[in-house]
N, C-alpha and C. Protein backbone atom coordinates (compact mmCIF):
# COMPACT_ATOMS: atom_id res chain seq x y z
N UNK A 1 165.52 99.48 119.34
CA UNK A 1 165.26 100.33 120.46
C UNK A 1 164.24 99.64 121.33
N UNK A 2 164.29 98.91 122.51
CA UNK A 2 164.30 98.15 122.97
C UNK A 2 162.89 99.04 124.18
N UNK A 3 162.29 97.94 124.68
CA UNK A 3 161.25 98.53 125.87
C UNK A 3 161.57 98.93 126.67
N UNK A 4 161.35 100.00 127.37
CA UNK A 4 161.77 100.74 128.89
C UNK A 4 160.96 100.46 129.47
N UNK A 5 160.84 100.55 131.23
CA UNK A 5 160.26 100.80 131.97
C UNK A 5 160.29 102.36 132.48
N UNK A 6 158.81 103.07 131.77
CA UNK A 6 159.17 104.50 131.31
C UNK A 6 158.31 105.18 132.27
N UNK A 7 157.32 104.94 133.56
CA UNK A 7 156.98 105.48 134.26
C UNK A 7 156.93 104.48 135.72
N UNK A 8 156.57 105.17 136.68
CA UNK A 8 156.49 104.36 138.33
C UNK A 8 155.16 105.26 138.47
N UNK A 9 154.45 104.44 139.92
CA UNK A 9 153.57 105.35 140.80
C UNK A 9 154.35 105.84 141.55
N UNK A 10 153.95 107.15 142.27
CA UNK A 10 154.48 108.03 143.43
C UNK A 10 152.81 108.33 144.34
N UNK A 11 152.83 107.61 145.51
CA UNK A 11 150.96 107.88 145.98
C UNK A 11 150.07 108.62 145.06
N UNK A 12 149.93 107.24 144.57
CA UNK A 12 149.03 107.22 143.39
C UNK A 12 148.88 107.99 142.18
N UNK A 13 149.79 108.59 141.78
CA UNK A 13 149.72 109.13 140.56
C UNK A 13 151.10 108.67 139.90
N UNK A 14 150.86 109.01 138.43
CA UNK A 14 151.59 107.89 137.51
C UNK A 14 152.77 109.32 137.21
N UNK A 15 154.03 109.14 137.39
CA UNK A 15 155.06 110.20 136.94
C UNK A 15 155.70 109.43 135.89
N UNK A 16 156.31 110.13 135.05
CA UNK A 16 156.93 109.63 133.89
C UNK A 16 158.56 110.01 134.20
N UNK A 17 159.88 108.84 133.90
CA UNK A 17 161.08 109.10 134.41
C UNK A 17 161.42 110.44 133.75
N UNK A 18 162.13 111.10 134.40
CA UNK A 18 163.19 112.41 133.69
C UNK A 18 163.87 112.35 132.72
N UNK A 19 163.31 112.96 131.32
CA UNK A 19 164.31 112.26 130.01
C UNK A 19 165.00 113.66 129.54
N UNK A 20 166.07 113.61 129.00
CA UNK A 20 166.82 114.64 127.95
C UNK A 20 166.88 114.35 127.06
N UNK A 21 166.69 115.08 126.16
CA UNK A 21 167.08 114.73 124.74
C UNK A 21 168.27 115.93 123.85
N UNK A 22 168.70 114.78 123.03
CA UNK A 22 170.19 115.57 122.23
C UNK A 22 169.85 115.42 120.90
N UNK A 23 169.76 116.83 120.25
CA UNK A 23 169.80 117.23 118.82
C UNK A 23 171.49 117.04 118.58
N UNK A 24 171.85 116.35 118.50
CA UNK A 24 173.43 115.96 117.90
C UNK A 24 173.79 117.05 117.06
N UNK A 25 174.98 117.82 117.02
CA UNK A 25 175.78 118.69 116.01
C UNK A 25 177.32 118.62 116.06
N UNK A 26 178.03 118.78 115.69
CA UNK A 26 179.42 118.65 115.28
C UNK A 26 179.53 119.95 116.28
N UNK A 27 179.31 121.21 115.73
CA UNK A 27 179.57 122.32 117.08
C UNK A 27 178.32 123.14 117.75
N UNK A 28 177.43 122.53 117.66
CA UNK A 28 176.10 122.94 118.75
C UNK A 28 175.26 122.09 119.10
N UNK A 29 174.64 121.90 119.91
CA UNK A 29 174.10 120.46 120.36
C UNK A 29 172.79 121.39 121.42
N UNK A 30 171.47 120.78 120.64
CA UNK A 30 170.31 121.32 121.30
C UNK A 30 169.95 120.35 122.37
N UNK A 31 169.36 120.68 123.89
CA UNK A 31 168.61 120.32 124.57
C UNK A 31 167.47 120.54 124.97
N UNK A 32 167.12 119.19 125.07
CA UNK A 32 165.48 119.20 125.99
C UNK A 32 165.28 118.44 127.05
N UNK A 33 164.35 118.73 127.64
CA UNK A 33 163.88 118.00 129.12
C UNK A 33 162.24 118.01 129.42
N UNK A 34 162.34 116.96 130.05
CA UNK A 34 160.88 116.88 130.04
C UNK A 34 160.13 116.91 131.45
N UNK A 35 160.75 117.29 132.59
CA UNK A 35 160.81 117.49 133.59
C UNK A 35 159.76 116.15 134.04
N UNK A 36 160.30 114.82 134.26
CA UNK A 36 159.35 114.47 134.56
C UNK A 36 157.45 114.28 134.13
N UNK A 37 157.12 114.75 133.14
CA UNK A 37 156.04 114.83 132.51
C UNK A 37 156.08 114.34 131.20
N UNK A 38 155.05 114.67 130.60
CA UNK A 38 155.03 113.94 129.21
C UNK A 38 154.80 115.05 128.45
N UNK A 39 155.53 116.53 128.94
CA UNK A 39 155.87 117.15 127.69
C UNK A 39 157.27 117.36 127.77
N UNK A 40 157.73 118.09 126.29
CA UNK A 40 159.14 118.41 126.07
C UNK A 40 159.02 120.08 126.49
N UNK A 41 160.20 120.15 126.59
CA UNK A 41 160.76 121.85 126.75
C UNK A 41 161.94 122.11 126.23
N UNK A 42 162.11 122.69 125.03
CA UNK A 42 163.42 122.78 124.51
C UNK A 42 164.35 123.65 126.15
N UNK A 43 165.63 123.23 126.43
CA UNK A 43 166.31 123.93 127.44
C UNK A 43 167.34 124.42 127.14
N UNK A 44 168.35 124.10 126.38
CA UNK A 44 169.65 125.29 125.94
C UNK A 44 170.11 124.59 125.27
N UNK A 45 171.09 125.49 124.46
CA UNK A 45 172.00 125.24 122.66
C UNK A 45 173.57 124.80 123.35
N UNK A 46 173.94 123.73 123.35
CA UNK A 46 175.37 123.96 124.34
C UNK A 46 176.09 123.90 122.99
N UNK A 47 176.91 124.73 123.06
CA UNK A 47 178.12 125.27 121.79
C UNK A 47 179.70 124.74 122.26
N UNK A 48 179.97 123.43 122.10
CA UNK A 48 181.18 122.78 122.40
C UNK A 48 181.39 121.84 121.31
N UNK A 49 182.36 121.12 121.65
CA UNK A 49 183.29 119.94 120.73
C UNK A 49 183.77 118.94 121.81
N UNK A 50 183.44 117.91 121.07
CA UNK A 50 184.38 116.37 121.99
C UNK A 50 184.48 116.23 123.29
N UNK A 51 185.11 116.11 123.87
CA UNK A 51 184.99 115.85 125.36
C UNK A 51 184.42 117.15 126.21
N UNK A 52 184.68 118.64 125.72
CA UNK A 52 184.00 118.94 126.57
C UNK A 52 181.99 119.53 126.45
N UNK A 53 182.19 118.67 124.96
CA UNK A 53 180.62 118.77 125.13
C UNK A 53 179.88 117.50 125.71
N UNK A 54 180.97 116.50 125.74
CA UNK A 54 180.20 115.81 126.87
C UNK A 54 180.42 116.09 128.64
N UNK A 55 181.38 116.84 128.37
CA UNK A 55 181.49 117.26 130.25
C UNK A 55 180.43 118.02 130.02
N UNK A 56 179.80 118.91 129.29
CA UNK A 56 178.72 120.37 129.84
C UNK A 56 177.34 119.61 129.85
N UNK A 57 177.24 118.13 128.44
CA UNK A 57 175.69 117.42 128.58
C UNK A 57 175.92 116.63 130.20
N UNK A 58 176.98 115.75 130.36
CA UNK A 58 176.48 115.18 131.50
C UNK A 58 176.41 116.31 133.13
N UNK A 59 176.88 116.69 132.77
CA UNK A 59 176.83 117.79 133.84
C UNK A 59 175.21 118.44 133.80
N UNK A 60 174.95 118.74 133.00
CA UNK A 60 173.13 118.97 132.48
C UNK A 60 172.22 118.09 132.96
N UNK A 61 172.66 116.66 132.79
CA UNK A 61 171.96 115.67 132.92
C UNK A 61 172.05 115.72 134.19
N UNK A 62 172.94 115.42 135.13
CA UNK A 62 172.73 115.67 136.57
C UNK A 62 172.12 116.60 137.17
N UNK A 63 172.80 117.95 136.75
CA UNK A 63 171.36 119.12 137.27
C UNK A 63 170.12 119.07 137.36
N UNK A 64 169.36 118.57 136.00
CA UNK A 64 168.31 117.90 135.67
C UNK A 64 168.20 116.56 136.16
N UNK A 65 169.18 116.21 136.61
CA UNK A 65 168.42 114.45 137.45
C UNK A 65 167.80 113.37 136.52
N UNK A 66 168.55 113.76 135.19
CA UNK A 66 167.80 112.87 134.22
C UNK A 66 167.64 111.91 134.31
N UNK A 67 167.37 110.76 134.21
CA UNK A 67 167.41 109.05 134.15
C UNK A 67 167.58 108.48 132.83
N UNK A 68 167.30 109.29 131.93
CA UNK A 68 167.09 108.79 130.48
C UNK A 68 167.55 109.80 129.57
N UNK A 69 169.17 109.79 128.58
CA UNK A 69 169.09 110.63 127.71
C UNK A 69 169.09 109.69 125.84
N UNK A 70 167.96 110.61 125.57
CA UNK A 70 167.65 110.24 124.26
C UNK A 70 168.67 111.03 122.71
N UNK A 71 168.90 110.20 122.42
CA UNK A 71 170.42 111.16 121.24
C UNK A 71 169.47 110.70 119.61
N UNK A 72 169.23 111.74 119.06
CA UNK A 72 168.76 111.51 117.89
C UNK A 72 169.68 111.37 116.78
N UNK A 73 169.47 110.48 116.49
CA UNK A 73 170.11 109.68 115.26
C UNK A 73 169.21 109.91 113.92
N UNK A 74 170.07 110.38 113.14
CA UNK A 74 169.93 111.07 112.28
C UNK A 74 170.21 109.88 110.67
N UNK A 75 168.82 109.27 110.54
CA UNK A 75 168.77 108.35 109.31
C UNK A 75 168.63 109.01 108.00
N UNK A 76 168.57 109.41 106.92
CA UNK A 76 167.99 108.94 105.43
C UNK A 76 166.31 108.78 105.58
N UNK A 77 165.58 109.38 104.32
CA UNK A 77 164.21 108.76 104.66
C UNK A 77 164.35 107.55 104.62
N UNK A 78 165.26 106.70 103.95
CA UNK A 78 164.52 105.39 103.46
C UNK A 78 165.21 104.18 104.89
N UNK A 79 165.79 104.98 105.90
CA UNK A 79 166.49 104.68 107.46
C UNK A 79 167.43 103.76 106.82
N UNK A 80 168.36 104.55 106.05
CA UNK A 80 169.86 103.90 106.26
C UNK A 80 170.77 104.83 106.94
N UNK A 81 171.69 104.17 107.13
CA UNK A 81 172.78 105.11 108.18
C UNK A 81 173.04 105.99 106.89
N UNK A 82 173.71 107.41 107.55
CA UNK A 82 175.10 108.40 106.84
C UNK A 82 176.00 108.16 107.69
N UNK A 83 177.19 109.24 107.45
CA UNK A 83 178.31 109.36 108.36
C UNK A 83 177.86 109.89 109.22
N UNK A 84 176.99 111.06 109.63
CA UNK A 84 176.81 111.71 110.88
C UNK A 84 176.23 110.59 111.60
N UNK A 85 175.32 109.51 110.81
CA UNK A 85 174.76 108.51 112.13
C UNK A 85 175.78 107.88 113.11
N UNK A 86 176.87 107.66 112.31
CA UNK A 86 177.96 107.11 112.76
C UNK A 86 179.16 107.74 114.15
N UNK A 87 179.04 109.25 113.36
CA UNK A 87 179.31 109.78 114.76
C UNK A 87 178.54 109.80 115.83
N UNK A 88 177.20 109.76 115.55
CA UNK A 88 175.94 110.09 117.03
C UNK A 88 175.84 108.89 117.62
N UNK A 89 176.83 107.42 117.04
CA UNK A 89 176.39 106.64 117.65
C UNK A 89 177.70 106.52 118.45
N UNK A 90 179.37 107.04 118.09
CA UNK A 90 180.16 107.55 118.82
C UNK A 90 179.95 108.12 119.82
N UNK A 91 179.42 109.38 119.70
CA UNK A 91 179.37 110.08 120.52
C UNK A 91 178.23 109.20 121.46
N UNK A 92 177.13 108.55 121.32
CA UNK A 92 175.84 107.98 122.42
C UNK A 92 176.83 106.91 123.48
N UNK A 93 178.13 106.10 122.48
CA UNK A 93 178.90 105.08 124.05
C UNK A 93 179.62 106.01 124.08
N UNK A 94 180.31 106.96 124.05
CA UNK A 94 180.96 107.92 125.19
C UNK A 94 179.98 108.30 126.23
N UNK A 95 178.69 108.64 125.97
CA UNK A 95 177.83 109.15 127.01
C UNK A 95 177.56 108.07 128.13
N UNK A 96 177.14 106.94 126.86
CA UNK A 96 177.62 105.72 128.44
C UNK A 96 178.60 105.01 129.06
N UNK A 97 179.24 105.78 128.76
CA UNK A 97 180.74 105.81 129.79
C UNK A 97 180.72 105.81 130.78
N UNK A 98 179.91 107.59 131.26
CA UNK A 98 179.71 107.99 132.47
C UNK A 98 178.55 108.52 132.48
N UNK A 99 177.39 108.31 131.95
CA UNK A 99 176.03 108.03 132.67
C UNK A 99 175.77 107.13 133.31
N UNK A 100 175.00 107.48 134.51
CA UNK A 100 174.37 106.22 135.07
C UNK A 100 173.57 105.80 134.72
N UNK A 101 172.59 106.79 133.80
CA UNK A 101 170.93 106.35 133.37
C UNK A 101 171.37 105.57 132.33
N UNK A 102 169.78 105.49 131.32
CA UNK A 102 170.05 104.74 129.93
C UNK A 102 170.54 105.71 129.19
N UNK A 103 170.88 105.56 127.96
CA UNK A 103 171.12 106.26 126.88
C UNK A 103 170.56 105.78 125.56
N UNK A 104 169.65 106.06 125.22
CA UNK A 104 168.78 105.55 124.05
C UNK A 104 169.27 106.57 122.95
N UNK A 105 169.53 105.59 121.42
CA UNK A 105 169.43 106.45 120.20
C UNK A 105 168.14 106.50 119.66
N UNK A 106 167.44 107.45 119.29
CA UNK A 106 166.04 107.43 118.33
C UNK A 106 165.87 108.50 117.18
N UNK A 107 165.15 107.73 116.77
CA UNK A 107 164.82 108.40 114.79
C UNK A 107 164.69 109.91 115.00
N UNK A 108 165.36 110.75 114.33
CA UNK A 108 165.49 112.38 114.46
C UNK A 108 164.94 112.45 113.03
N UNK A 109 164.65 111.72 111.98
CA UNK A 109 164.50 111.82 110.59
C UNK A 109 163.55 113.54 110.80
N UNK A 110 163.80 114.10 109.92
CA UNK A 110 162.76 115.15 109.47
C UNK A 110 162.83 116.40 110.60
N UNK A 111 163.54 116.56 111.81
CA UNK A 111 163.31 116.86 112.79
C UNK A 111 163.86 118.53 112.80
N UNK A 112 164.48 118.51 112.31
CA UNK A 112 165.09 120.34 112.33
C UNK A 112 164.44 120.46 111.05
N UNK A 113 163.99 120.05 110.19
CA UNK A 113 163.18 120.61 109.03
C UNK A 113 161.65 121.37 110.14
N UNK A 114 161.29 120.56 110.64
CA UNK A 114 159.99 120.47 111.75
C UNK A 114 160.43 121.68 112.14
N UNK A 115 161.36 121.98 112.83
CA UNK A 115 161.27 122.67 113.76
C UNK A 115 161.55 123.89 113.48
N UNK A 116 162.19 124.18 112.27
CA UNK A 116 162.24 125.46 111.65
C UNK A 116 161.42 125.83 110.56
N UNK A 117 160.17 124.84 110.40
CA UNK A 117 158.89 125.13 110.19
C UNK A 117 158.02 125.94 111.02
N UNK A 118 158.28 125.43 112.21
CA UNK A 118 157.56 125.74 113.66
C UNK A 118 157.79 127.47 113.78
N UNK A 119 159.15 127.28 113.66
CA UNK A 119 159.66 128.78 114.07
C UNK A 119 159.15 129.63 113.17
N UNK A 120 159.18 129.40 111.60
CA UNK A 120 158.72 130.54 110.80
C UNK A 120 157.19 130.63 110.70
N UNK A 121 156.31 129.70 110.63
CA UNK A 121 155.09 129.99 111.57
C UNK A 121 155.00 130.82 112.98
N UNK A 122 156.16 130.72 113.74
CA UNK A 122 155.79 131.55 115.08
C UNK A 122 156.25 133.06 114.46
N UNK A 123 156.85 133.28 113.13
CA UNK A 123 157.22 134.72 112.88
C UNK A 123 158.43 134.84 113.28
N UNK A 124 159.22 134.22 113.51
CA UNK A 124 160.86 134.83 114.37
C UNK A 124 161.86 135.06 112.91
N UNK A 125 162.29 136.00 113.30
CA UNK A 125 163.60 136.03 112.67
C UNK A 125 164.65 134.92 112.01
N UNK A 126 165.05 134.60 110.76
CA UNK A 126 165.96 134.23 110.77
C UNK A 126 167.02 133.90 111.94
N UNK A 127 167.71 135.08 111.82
CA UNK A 127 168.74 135.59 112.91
C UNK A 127 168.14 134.73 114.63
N UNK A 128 166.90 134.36 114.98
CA UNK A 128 166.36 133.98 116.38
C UNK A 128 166.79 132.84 116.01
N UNK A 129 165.58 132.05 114.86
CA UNK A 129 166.13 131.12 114.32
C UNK A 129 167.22 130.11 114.51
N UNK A 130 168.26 130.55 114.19
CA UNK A 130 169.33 129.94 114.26
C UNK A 130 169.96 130.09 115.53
N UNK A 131 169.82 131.04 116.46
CA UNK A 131 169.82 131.19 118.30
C UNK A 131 169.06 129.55 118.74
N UNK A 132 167.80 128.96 117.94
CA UNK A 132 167.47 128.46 119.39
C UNK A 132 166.92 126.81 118.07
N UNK A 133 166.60 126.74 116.91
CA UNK A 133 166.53 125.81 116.56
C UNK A 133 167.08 124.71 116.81
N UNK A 134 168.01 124.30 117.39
CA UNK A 134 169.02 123.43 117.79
C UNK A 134 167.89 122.51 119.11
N UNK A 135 167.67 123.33 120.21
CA UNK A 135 166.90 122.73 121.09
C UNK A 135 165.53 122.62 120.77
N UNK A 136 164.80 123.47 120.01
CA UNK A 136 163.35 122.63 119.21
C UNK A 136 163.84 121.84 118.95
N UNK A 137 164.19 121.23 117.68
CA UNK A 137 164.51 120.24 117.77
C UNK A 137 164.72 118.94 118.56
N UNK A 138 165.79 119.47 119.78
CA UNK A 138 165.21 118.51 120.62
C UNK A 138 164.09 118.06 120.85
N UNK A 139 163.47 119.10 121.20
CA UNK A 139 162.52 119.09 122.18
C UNK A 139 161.24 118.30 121.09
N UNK A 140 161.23 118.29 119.98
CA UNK A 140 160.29 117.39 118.77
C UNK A 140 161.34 116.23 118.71
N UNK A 141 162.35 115.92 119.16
CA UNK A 141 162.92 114.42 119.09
C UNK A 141 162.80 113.98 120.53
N UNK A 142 162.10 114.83 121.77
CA UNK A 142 161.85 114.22 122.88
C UNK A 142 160.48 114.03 122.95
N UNK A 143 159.51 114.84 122.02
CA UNK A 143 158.12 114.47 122.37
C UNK A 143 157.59 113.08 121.51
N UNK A 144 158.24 112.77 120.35
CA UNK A 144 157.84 111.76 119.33
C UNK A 144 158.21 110.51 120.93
N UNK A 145 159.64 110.72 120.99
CA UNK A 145 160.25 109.36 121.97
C UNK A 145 158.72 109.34 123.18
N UNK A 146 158.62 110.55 124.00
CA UNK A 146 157.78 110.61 125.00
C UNK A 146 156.51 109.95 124.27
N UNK A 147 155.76 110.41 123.03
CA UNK A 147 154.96 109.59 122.86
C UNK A 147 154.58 108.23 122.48
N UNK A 148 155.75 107.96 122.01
CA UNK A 148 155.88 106.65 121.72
C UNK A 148 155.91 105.25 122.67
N UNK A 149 156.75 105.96 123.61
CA UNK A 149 156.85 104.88 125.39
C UNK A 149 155.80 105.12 125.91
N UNK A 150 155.05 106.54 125.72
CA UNK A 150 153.23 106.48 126.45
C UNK A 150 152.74 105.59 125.92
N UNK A 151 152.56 105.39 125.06
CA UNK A 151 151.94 103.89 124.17
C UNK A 151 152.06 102.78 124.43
N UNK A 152 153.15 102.46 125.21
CA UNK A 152 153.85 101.33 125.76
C UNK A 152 153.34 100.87 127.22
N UNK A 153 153.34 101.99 127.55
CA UNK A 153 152.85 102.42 129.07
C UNK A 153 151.54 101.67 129.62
């Protein structure tokens, strides 16, 4: 996973590019966005399959004006591939098919464990739970990436 050029000046202040990030699922797929800043915001659970869950992400990505979508790839602790890595890395060159931006894969290891930690600390329901975990997730596989290129920065 290679160096970006991950922010510009705009009169004089430092903006960070527009990134999305994809919690990968077979039939739900969480998003995040970072509007330009260097935080995440989980943004919606898109509930599709195959081509047209990539018509509803890139269509997202344009709304959002993304420049950068990040697809978490999903290792093993000890970072060997499974089969699902294999699809997320399917599914990441379909996305650059027809993105214009980059499309970066990055380490999701541990990441919906995280995030449905998060949630039962915030008290939610089961039942919420499973409504919106999909885009935490993201949104903790867009802040690790976001912090990691700040570092770079």
């Amino acid at each position: 996973m290679g160096r970006a050029n991950f922010s510009f000046r705009r009169l004089g202040r430092e903006f960070m590019k527009r990134v999305m990030a994809i919690d990968w699922g077979e039939k739900r797929i969480g998003v995040a966005f970072n509007q330009g800043t260097g935080f995440s915001f989980p943004c919606e659970v898109i509930e599709a399959e195959g081509e047209e869950a990539i018509n509803k992400i890139l269509a997202l990505a344009k709304e959002l004006k993304a420049e950068v979508i990040v697809v978490g790839l999903p290792l093993h602790l000890d970072a060997s591939f499974q089969e699902e890595a294999r699809r997320v890395e399917k599914f990441k060159k379909k996305l650059e098919q027809s993105f214009e931006g980059e499309v970066v894969l990055w380490d999701e290891r541990l990441s919906t464990k995280e995030a449905e930690k998060r949630l039962i600390e915030a008290d939610l329901s089961r039942r919420k739970r499973k409504k919106v975990i999909d885009k935490v997730s993201a949104a903790l596989i867009l802040e690790t990436y976001l912090s990691h290129m700040g570092n770079e920065v």
